[in-house]
Protein backbone atom coordinates (compact mmCIF):
# COMPACT_ATOMS: atom_id res chain seq x y z
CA UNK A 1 6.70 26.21 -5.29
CA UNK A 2 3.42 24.98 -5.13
CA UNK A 3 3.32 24.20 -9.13
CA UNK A 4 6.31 21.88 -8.17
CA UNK A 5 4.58 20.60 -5.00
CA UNK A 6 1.81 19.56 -7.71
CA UNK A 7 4.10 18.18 -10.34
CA UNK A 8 5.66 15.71 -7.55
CA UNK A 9 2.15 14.79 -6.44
CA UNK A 10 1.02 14.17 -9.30
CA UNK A 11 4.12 12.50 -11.20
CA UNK A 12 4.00 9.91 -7.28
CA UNK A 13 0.21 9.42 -8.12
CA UNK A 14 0.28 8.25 -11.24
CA UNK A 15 3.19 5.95 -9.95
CA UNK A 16 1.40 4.46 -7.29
CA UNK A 17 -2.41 4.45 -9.60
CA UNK A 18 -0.29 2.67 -12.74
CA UNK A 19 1.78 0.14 -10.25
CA UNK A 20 -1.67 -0.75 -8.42
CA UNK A 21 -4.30 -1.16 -10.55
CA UNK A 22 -2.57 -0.78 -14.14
CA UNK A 23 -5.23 1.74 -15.49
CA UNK A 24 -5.11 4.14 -18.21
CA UNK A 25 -3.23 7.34 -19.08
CA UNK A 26 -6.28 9.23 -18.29
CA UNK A 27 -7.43 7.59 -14.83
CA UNK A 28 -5.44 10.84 -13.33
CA UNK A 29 -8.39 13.23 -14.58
CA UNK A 30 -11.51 13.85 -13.54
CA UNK A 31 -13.70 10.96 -13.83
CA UNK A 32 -17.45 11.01 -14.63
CA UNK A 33 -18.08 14.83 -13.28
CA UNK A 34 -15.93 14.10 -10.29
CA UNK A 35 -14.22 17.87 -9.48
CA UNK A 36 -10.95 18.72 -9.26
CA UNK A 37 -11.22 18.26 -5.21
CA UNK A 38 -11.72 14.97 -5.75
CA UNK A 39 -8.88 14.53 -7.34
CA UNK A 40 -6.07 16.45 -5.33
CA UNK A 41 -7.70 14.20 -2.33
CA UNK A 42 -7.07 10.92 -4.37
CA UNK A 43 -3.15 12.72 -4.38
CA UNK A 44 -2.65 13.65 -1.34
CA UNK A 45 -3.99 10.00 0.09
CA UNK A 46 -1.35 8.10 -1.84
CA UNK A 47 1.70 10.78 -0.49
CA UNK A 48 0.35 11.41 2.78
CA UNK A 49 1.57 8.98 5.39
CA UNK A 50 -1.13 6.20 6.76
CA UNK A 51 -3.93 7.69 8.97
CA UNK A 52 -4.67 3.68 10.73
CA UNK A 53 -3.17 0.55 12.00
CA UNK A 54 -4.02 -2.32 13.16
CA UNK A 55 -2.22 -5.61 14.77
CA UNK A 56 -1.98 -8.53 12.13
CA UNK A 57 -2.66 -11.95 12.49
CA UNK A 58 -1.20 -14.06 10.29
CA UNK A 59 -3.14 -16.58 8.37
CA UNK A 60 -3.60 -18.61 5.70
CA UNK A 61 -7.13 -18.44 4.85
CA UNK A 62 -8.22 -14.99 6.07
CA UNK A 63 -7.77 -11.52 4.44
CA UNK A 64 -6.49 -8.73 6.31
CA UNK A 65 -8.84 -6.51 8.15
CA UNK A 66 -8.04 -3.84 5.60
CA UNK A 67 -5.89 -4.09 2.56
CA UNK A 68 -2.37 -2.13 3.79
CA UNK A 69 -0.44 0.27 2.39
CA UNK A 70 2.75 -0.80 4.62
CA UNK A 71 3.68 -3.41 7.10
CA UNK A 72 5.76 -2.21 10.68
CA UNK A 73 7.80 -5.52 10.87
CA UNK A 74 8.93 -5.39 15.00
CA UNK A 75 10.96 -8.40 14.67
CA UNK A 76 12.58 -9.28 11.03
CA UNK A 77 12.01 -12.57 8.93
CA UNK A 78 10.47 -13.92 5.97
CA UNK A 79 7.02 -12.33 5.04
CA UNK A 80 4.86 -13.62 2.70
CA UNK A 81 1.74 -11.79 1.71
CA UNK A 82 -0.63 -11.72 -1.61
CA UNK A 83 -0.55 -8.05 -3.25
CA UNK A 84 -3.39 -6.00 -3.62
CA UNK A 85 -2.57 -6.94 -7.60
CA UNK A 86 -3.22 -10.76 -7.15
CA UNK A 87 0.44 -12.24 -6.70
CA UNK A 88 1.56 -14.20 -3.74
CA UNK A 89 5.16 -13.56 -3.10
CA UNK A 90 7.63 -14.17 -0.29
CA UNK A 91 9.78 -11.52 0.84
CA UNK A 92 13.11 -13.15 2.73
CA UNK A 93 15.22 -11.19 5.40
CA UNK A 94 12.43 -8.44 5.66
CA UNK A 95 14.56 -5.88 8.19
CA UNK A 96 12.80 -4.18 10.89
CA UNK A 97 11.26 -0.98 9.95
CA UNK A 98 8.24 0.12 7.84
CA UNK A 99 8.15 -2.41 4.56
CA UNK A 100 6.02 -0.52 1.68
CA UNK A 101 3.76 -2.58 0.22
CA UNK A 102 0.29 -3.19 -0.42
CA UNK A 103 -0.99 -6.15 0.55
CA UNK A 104 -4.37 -7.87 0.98
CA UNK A 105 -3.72 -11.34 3.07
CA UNK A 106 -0.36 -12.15 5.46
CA UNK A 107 0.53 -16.30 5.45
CA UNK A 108 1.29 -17.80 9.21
CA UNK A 109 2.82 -20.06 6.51
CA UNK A 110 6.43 -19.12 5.77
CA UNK A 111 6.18 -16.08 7.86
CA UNK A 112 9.24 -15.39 10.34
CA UNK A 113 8.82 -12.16 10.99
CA UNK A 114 6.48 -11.10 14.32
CA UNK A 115 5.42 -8.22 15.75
CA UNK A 116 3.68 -6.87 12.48
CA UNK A 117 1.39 -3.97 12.29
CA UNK A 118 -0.60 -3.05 9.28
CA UNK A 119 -0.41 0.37 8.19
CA UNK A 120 -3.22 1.82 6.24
């Protein structure tokens, strides 16, 4: 069980490391005499739920207090955010819920939806 635990870690790791940041095969492994601690933390952050929120005010010239790893959207709409990658994209009919994505920066313009918390 807890070599499968460690495959699905792993395998949602590399997911998440490859989606953000595009790096390469070997960013999984230890890096520069980091231990293998290191690493399983790295893991675990990415699968384990957010440990912080905070209220966001939308804006079109400020970055988010922190970059987020979700968005609570209270009351649905449009969202439009940049992505921790660099793109700028508008998400229409966002439902109320959790919305996974990482984000750096949430525009008053174009945003409908209120009542957003960021998760991170």
């Amino acid at each position: 069980m807890k070599k499968l635990l460690f495959a699905v870690a792993f395998v949602l790791y590399l997911a998440v490391e490859v989606y953000a940041t595009e790096p390469t095969f070997t960013t999984w492994l230890p890096q520069n005499g980091e231990d293998q601690k290191l690493v399983w933390q790295k893991i675990l952050k990415v699968i384990q739920p957010p440990a912080n929120a905070f209220a966001i005010t939308t804006s079109d010239t400020l970055a988010l207090t922190a970059p987020v790893r979700a968005i609570y959207v209270g009351v649905s709409g449009d969202v439009k955010v940049d992505m921790v990658t660099g793109g700028t994209v508008v998400f229409k009919a966002v439902p109320v819920g959790v919305f996974p994505i990482q984000a750096v920066k949430v525009y008053a313009t174009l945003t409908t939806a209120t009542n957003l918390i960021g998760l991170y």
